[in-house]
PDB file of N, CA and C in Angstrom:
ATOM      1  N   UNK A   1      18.906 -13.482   0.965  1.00  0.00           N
ATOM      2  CA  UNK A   1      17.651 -14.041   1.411  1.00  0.00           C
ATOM      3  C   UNK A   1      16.735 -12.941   1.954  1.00  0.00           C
ATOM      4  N   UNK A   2      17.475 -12.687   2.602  1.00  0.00           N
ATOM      5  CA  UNK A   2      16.583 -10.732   3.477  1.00  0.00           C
ATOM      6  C   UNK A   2      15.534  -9.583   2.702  1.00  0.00           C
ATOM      7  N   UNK A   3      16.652  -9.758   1.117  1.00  0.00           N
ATOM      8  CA  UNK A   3      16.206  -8.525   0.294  1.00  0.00           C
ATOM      9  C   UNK A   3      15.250  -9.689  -0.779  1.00  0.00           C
ATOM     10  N   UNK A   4      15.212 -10.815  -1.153  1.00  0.00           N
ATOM     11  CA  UNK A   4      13.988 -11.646  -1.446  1.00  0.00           C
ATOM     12  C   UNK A   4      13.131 -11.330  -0.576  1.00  0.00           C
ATOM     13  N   UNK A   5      12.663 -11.588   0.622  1.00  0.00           N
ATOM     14  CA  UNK A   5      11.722 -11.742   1.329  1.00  0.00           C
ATOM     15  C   UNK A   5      11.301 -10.044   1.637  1.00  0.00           C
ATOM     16  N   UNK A   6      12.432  -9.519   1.370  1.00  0.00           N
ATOM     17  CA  UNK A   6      11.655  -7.945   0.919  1.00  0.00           C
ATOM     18  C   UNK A   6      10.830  -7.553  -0.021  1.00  0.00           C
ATOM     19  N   UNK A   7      11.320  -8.176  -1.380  1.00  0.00           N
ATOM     20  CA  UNK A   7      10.866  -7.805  -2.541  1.00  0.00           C
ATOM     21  C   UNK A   7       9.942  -8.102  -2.281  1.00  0.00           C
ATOM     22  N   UNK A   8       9.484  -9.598  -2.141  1.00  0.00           N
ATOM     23  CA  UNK A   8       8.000 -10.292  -2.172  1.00  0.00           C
ATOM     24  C   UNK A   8       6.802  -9.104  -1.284  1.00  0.00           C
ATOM     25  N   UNK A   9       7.507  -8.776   0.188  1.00  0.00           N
ATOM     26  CA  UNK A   9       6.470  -8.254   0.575  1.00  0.00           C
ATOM     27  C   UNK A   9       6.193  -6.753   0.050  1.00  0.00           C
ATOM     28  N   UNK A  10       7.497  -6.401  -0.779  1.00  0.00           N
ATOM     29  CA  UNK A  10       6.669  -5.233  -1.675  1.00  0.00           C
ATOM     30  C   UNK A  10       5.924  -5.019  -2.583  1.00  0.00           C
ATOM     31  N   UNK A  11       5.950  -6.278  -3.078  1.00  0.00           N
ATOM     32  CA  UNK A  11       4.968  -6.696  -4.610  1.00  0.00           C
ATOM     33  C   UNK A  11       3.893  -7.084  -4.136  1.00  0.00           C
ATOM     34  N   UNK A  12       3.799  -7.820  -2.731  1.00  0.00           N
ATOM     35  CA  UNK A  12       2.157  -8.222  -2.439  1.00  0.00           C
ATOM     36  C   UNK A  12       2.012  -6.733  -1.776  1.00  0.00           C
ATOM     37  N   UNK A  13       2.540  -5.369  -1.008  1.00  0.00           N
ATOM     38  CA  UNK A  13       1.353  -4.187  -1.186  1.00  0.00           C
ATOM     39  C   UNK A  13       1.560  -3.659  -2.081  1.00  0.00           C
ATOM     40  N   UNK A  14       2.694  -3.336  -3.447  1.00  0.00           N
ATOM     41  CA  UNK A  14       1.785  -2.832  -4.869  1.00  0.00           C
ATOM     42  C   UNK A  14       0.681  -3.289  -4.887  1.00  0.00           C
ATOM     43  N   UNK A  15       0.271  -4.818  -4.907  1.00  0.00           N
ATOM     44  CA  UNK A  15      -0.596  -5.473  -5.298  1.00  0.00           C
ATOM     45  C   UNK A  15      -1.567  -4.803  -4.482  1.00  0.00           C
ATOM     46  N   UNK A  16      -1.681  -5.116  -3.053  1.00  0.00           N
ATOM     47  CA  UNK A  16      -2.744  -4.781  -2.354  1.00  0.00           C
ATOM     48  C   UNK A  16      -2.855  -3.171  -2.734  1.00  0.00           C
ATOM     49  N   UNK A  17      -2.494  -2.092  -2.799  1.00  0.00           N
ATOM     50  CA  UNK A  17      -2.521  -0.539  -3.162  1.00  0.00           C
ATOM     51  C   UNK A  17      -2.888  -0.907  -4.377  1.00  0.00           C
ATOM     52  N   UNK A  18      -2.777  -1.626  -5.304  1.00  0.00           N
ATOM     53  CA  UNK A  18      -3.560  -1.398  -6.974  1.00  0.00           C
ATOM     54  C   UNK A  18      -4.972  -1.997  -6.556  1.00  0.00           C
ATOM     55  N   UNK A  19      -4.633  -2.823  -5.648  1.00  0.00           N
ATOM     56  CA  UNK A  19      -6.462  -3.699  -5.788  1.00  0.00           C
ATOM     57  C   UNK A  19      -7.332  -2.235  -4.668  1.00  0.00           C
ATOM     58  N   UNK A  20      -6.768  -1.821  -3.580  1.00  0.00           N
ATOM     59  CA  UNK A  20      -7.518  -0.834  -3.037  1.00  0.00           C
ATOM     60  C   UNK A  20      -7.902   0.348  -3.991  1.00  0.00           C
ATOM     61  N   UNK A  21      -7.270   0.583  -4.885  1.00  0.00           N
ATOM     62  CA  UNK A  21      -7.248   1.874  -5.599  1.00  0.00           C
ATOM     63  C   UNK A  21      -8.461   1.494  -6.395  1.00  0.00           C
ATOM     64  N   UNK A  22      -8.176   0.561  -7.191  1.00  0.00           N
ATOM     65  CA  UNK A  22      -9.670  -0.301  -7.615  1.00  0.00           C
ATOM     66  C   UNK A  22     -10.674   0.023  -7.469  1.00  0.00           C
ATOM     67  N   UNK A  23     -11.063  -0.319  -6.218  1.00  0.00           N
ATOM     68  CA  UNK A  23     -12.084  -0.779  -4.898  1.00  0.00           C
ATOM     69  C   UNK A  23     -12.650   0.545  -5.133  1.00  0.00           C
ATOM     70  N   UNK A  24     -11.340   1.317  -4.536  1.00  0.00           N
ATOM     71  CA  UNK A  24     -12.404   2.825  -4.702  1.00  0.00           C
ATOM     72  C   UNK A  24     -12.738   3.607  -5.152  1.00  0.00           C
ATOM     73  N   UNK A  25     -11.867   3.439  -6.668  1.00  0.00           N
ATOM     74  CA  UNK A  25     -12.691   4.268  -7.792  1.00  0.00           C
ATOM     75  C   UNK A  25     -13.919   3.793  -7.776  1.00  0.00           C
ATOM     76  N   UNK A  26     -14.394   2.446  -8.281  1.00  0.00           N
ATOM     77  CA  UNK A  26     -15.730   2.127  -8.228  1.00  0.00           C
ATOM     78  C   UNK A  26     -16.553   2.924  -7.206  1.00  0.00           C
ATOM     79  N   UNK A  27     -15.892   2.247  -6.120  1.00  0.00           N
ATOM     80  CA  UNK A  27     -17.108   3.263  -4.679  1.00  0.00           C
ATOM     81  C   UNK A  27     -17.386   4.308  -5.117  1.00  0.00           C
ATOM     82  N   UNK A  28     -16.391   5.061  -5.537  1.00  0.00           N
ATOM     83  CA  UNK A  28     -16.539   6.606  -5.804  1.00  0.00           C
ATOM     84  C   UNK A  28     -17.459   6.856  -7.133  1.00  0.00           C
ATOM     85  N   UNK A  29     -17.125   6.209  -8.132  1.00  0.00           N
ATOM     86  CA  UNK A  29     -18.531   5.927  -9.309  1.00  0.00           C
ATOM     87  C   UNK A  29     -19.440   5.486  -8.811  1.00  0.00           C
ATOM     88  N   UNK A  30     -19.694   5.005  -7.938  1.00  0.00           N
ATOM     89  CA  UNK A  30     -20.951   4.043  -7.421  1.00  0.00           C
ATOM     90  C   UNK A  30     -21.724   5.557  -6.238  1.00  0.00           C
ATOM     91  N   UNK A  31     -21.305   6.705  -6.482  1.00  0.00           N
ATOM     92  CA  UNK A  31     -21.311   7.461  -5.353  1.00  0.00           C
ATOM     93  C   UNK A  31     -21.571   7.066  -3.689  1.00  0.00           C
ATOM     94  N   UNK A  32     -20.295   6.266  -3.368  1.00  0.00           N
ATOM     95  CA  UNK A  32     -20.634   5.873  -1.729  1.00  0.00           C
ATOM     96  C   UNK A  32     -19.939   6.946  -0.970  1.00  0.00           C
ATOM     97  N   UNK A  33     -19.954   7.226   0.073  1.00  0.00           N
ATOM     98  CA  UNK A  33     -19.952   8.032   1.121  1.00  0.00           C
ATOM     99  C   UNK A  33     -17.944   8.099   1.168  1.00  0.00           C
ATOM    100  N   UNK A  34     -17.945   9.359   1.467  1.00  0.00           N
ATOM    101  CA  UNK A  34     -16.146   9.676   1.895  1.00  0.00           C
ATOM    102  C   UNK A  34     -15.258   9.411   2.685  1.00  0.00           C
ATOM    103  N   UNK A  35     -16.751   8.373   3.269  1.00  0.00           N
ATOM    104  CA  UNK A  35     -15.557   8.069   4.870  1.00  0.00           C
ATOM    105  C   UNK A  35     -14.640   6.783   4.598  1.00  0.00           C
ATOM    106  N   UNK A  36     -15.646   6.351   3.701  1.00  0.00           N
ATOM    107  CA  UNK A  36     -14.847   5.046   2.703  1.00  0.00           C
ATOM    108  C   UNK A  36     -13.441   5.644   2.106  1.00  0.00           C
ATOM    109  N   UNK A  37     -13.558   6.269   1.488  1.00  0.00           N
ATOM    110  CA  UNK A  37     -12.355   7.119   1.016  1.00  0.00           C
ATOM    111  C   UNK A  37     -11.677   7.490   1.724  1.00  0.00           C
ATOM    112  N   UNK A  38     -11.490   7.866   2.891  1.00  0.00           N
ATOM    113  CA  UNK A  38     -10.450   8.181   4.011  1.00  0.00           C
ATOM    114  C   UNK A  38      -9.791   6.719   4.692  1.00  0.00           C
ATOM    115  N   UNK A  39     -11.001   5.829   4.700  1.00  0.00           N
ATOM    116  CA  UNK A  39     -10.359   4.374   5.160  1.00  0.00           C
ATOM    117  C   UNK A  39      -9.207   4.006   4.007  1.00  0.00           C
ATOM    118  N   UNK A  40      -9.427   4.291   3.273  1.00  0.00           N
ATOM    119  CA  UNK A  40      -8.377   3.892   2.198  1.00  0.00           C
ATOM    120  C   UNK A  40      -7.124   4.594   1.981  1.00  0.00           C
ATOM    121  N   UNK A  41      -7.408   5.726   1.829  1.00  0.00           N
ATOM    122  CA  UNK A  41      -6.367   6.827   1.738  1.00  0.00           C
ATOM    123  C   UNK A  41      -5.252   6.517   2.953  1.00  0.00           C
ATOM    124  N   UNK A  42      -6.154   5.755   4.317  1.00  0.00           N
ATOM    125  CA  UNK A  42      -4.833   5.408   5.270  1.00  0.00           C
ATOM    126  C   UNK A  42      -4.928   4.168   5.441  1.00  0.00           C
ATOM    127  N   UNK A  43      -5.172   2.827   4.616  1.00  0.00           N
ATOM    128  CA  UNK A  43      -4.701   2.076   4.586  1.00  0.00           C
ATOM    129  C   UNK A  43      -3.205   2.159   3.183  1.00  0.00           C
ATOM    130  N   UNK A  44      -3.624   3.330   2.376  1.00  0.00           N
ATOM    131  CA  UNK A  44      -2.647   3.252   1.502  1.00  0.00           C
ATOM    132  C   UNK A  44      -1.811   3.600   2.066  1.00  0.00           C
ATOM    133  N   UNK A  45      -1.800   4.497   2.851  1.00  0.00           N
ATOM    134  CA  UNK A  45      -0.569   5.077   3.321  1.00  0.00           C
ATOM    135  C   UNK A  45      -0.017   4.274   4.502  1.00  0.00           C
ATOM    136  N   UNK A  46      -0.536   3.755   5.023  1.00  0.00           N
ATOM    137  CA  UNK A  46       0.129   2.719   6.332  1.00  0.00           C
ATOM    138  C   UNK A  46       0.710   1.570   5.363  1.00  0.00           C
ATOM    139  N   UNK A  47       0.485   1.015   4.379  1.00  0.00           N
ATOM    140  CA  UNK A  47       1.016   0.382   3.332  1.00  0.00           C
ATOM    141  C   UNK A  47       2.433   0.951   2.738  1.00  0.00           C
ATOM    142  N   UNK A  48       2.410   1.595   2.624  1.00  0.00           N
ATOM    143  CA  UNK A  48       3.460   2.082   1.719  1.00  0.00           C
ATOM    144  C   UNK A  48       4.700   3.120   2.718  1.00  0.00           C
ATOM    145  N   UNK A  49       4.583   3.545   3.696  1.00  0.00           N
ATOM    146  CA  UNK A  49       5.030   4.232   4.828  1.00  0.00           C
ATOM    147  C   UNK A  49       5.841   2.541   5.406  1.00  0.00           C
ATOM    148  N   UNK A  50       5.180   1.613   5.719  1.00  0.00           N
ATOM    149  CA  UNK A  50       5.418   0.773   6.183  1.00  0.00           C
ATOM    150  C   UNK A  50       6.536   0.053   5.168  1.00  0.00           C
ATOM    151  N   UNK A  51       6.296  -0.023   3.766  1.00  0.00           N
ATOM    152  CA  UNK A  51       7.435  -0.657   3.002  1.00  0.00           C
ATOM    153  C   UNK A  51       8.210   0.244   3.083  1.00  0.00           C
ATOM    154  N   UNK A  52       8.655   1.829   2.726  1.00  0.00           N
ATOM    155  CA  UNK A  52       9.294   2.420   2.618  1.00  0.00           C
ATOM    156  C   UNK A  52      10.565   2.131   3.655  1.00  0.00           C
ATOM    157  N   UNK A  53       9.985   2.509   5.070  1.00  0.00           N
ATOM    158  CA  UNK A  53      10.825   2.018   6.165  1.00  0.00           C
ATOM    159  C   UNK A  53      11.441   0.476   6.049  1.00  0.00           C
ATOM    160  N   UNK A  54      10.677  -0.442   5.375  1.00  0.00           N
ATOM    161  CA  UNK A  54      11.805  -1.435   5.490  1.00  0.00           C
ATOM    162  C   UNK A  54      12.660  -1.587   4.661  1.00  0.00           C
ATOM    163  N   UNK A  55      12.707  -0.784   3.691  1.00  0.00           N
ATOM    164  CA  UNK A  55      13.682  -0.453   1.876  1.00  0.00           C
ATOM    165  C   UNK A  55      14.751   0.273   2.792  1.00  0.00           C
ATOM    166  N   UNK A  56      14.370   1.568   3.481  1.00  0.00           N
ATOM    167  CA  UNK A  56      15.027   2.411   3.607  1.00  0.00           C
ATOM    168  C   UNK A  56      16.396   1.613   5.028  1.00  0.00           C
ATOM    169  N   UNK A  57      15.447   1.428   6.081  1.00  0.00           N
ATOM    170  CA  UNK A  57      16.275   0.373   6.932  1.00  0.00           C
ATOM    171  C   UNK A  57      17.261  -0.895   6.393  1.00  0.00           C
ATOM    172  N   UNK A  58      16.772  -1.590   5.185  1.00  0.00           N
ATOM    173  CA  UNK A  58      18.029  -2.535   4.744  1.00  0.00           C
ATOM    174  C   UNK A  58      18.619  -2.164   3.904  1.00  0.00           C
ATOM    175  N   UNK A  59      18.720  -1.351   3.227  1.00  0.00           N
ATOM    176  CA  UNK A  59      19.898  -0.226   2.192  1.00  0.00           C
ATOM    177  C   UNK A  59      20.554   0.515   2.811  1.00  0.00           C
ATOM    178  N   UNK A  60      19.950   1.475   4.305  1.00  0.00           N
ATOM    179  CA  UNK A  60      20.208   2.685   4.333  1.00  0.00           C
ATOM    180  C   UNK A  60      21.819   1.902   5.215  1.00  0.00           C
ATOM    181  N   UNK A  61      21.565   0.997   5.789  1.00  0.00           N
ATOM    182  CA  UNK A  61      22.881   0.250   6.580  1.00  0.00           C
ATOM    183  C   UNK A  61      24.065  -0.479   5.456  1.00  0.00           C
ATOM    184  N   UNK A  62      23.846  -0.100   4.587  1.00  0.00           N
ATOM    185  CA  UNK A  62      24.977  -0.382   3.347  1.00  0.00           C
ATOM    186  C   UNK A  62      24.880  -1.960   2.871  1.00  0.00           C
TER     187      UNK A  62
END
């Protein structure tokens, strides 16, 4: 049940990290400002830092 309710919340931030990545290519074709681009760059990474640790925490205990 644990590693279901894992998966799911790793597939909804792929999801959310493909839809941000999206977002800001456009911005970035659309030439908007870089600070936009840094908001993202650490929401990706607080995203994915954040799943990592919970992959790594319910495997790493066998």
């Amino acid at each position: 049940m644990e590693k279901e309710k894992l998966r799911l919340k790793t597939m909804q931030a792929m999801v959310a990290i493909i839809a941000l990545t999206i977002l800001e290519s456009i911005a970035l074709l659309k030439g908007l400002d870089g600070v936009l681009f840094s908001f993202v760059v650490a929401v990706i990474s607080g995203l994915g830092g954040y799943n990592i640790k919970k992959i790594k925490d319910l495997y790493g205990k066998g």
